[in-house]
PDB file of N, CA and C in Angstrom:
ATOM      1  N   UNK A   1     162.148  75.093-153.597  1.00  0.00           N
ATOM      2  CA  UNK A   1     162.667  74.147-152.631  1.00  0.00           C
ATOM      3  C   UNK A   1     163.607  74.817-151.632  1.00  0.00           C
ATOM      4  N   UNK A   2     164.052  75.804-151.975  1.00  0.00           N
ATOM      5  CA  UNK A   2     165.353  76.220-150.931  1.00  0.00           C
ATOM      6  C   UNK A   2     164.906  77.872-150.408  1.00  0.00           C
ATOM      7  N   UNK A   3     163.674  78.158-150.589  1.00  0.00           N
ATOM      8  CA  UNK A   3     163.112  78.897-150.135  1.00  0.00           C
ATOM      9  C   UNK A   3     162.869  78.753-148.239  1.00  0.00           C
ATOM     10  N   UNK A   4     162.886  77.656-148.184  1.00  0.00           N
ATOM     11  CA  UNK A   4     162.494  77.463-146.637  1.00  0.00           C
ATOM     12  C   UNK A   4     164.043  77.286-145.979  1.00  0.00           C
ATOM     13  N   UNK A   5     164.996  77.288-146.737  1.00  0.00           N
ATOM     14  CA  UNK A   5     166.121  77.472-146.417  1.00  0.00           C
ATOM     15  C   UNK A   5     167.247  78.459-146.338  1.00  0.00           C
ATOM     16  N   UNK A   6     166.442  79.826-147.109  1.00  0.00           N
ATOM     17  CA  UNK A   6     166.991  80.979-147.162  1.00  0.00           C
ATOM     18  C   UNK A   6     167.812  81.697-146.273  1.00  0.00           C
ATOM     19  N   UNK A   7     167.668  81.384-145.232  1.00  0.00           N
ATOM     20  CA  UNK A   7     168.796  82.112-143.566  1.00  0.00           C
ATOM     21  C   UNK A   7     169.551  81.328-143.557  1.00  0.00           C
ATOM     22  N   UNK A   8     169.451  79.677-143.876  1.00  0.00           N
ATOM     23  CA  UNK A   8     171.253  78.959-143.766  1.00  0.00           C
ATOM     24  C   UNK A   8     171.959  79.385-144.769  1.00  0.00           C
ATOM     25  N   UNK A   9     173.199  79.404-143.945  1.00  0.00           N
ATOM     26  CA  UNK A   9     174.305  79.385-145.108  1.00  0.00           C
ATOM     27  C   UNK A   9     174.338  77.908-145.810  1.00  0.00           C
ATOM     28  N   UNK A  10     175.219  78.843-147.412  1.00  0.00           N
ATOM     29  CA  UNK A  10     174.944  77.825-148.183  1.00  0.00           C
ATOM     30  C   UNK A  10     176.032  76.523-148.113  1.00  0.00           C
ATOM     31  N   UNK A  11     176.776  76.808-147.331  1.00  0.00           N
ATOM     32  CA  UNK A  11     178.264  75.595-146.699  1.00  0.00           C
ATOM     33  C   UNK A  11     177.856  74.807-145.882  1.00  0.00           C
ATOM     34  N   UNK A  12     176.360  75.251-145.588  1.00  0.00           N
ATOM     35  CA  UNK A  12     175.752  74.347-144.221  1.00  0.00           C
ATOM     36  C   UNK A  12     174.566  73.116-144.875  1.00  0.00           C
ATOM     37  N   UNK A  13     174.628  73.776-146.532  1.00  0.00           N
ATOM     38  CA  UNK A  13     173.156  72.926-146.776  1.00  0.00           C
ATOM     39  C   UNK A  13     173.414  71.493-147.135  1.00  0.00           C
ATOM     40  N   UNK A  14     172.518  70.314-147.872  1.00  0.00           N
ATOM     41  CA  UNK A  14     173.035  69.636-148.343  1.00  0.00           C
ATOM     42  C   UNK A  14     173.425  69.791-149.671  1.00  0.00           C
ATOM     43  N   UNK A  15     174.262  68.340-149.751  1.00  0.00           N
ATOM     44  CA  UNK A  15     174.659  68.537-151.187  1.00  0.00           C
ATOM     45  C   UNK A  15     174.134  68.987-152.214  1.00  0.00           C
ATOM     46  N   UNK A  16     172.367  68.407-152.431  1.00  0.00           N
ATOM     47  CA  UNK A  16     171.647  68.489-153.366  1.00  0.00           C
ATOM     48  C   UNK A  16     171.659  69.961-153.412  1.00  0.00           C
ATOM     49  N   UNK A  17     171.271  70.746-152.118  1.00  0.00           N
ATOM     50  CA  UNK A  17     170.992  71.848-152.109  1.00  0.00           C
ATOM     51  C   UNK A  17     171.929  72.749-152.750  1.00  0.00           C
ATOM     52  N   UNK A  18     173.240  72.354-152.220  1.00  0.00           N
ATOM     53  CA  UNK A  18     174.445  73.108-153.147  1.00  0.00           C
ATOM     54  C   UNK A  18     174.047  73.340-154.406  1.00  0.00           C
ATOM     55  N   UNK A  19     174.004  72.092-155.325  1.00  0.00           N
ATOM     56  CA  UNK A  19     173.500  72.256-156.375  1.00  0.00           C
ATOM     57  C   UNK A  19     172.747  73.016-157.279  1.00  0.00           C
ATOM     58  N   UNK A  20     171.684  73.236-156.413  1.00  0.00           N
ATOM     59  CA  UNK A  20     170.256  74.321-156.749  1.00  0.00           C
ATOM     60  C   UNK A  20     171.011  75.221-156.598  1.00  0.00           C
ATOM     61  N   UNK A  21     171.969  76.137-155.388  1.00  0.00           N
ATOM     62  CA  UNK A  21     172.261  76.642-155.200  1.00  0.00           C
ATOM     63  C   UNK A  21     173.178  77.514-156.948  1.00  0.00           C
ATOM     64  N   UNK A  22     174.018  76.395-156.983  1.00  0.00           N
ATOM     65  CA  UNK A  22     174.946  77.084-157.998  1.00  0.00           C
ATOM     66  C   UNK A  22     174.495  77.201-159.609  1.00  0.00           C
ATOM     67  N   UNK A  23     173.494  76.392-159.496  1.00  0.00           N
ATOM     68  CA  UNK A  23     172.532  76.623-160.954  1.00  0.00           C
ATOM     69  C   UNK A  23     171.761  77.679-160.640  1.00  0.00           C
ATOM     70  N   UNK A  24     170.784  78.248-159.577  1.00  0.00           N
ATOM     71  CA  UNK A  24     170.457  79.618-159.398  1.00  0.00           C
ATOM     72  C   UNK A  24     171.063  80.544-159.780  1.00  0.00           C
ATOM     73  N   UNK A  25     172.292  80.469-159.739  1.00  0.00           N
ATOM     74  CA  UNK A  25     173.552  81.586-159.329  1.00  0.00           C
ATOM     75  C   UNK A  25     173.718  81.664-160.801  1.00  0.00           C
ATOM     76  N   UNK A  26     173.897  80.556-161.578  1.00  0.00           N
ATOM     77  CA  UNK A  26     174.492  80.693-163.352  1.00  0.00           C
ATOM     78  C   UNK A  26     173.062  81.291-163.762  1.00  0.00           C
ATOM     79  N   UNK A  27     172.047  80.850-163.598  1.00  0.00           N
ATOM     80  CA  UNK A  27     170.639  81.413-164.593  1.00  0.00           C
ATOM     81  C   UNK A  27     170.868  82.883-163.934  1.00  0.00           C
ATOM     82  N   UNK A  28     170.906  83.277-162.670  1.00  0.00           N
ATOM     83  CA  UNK A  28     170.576  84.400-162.451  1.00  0.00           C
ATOM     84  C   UNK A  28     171.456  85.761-163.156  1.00  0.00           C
ATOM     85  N   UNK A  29     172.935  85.072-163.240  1.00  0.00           N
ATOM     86  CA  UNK A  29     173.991  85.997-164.004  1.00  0.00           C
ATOM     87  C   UNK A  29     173.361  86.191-165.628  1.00  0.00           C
ATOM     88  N   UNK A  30     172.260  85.282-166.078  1.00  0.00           N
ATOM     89  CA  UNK A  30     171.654  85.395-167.351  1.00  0.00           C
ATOM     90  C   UNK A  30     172.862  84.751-168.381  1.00  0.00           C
ATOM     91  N   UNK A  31     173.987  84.467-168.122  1.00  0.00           N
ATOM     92  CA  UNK A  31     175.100  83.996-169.197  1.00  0.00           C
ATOM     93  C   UNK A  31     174.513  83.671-170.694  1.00  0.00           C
ATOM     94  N   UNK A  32     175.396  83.863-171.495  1.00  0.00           N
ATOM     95  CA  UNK A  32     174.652  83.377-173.144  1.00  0.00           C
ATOM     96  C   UNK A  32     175.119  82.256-172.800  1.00  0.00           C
ATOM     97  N   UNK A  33     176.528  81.528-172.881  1.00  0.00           N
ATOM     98  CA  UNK A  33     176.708  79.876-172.625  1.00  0.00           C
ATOM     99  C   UNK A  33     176.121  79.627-171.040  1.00  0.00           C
ATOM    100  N   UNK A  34     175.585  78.646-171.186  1.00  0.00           N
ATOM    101  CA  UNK A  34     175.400  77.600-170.178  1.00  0.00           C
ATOM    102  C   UNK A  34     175.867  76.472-170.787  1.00  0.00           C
ATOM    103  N   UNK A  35     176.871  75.438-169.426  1.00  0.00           N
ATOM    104  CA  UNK A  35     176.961  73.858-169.576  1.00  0.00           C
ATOM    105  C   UNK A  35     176.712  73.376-168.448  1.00  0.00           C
ATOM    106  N   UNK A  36     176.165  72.743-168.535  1.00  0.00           N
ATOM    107  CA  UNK A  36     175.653  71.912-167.429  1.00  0.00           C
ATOM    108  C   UNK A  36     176.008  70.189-167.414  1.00  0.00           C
ATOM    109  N   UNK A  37     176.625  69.841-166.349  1.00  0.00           N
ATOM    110  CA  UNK A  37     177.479  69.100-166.357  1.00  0.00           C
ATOM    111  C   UNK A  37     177.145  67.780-165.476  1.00  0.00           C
ATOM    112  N   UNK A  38     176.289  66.606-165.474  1.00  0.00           N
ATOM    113  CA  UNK A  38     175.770  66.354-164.387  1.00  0.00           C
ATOM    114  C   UNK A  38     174.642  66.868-163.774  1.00  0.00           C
ATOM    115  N   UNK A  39     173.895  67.058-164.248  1.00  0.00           N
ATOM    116  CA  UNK A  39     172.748  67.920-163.555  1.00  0.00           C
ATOM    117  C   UNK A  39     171.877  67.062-162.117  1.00  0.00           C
ATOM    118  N   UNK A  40     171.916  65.737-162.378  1.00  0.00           N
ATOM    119  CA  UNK A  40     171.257  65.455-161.159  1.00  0.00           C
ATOM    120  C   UNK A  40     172.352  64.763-160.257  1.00  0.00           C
ATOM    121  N   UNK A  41     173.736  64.972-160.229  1.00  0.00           N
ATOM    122  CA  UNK A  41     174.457  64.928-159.150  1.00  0.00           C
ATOM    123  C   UNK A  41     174.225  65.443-157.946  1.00  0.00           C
ATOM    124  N   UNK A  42     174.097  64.165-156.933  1.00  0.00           N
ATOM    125  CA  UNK A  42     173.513  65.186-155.585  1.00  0.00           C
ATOM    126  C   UNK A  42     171.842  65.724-155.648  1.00  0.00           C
ATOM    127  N   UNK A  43     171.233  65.534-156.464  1.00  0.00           N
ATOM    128  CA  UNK A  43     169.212  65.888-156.332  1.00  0.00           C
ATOM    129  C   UNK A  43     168.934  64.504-156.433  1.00  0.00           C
ATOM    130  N   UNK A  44     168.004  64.539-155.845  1.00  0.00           N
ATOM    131  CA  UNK A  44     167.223  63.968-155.443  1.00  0.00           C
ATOM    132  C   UNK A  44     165.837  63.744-157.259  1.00  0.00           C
ATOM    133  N   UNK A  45     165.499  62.168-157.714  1.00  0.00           N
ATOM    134  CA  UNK A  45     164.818  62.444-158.630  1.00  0.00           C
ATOM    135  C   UNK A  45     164.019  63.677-158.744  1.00  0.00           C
ATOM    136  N   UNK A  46     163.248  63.828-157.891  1.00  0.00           N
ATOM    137  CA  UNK A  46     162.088  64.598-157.910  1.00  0.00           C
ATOM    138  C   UNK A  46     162.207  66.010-158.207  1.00  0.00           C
ATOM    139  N   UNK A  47     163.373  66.399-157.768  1.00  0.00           N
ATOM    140  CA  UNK A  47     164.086  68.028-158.028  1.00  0.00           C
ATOM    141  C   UNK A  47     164.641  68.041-159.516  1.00  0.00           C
ATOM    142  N   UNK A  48     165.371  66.507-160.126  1.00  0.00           N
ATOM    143  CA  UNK A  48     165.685  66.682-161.392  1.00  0.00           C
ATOM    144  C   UNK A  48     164.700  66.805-162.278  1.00  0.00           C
ATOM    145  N   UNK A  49     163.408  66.022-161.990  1.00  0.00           N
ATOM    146  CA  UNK A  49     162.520  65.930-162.781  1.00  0.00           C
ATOM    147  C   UNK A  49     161.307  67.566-163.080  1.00  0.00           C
ATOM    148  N   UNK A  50     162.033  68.101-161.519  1.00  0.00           N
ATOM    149  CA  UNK A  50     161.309  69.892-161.679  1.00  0.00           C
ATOM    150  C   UNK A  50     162.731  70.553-162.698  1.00  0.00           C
ATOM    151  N   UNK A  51     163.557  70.389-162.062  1.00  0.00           N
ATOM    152  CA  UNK A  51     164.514  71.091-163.028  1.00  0.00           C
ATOM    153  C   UNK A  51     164.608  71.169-164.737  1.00  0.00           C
ATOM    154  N   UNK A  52     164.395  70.013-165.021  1.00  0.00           N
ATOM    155  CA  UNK A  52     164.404  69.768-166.942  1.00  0.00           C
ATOM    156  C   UNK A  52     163.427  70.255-167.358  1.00  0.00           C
ATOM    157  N   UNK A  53     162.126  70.627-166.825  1.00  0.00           N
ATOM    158  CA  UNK A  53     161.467  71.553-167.881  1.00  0.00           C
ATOM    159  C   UNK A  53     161.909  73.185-167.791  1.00  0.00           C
ATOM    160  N   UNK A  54     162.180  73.406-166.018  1.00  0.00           N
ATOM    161  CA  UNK A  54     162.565  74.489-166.195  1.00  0.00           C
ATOM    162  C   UNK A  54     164.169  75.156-167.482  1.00  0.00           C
ATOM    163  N   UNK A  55     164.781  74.197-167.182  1.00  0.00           N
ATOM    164  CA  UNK A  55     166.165  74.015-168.349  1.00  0.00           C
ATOM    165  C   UNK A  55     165.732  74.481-169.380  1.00  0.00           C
ATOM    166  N   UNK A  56     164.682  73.447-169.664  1.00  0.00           N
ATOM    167  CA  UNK A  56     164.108  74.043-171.064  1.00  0.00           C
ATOM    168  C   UNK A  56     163.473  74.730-171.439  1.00  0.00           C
ATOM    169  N   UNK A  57     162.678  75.519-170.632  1.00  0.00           N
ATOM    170  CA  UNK A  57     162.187  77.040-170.318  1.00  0.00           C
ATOM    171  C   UNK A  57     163.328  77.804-170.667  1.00  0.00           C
ATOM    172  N   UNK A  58     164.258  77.742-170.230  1.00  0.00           N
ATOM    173  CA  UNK A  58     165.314  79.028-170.368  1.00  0.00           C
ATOM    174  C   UNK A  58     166.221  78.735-171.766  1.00  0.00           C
ATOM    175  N   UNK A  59     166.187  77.685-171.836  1.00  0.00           N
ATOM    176  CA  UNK A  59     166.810  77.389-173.707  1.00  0.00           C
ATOM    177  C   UNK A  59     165.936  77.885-174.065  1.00  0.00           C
ATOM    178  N   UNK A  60     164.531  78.102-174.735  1.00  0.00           N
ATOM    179  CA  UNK A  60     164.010  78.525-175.268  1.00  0.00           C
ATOM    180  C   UNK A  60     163.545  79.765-175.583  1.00  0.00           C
ATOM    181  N   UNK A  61     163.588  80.229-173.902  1.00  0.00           N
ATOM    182  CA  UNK A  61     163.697  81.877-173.917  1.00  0.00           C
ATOM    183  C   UNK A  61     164.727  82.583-174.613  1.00  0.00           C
ATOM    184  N   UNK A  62     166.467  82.001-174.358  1.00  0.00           N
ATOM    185  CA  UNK A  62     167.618  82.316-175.060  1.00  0.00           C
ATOM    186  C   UNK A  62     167.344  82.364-176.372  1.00  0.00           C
ATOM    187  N   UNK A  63     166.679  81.001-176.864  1.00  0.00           N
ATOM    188  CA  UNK A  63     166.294  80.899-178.210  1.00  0.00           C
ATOM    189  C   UNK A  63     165.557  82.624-179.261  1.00  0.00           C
ATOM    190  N   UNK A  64     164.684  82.597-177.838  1.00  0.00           N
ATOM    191  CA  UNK A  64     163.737  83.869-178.913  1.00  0.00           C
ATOM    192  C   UNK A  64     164.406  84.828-178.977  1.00  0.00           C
ATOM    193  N   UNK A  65     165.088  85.207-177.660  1.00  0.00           N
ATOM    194  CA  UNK A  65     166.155  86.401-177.607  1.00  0.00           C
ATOM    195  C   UNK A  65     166.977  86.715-178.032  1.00  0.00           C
ATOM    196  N   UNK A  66     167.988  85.870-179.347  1.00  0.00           N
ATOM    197  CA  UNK A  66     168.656  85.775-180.150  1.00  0.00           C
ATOM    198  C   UNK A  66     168.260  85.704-181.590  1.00  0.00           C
TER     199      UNK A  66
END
């Protein structure tokens, strides 16, 4: 989704976008804790409803990797 948005800055996007934004940013650091707090604050259904399997893609990966 924020692929077509890659040259704005991220102070310029919308809210939702923030969002994606700063959950990118935590998966990408790989962290062992994640909390996630609110997750569809600011998205739009349709982005929450892509997001929760991905979520659970990466719990599970953590899972095997431990």
């Amino acid at each position: 989704m924020l692929a077509e948005r890659l040259n704005v800055s991220a102070r310029l996007l919308s809210g939702g976008e923030q969002q994606m934004v700063v959950l990118a940013q935590a998966l990408v650091s790989q962290p062992k804790y994640l909390l996630i707090d609110e997750l569809s604050l600011g998205l739009a259904p349709v982005i929450v409803n892509q997001l929760i399997p991905v979520i659970r893609q990466v719990r599970r990966a953590a899972w095997e990797c431990s």
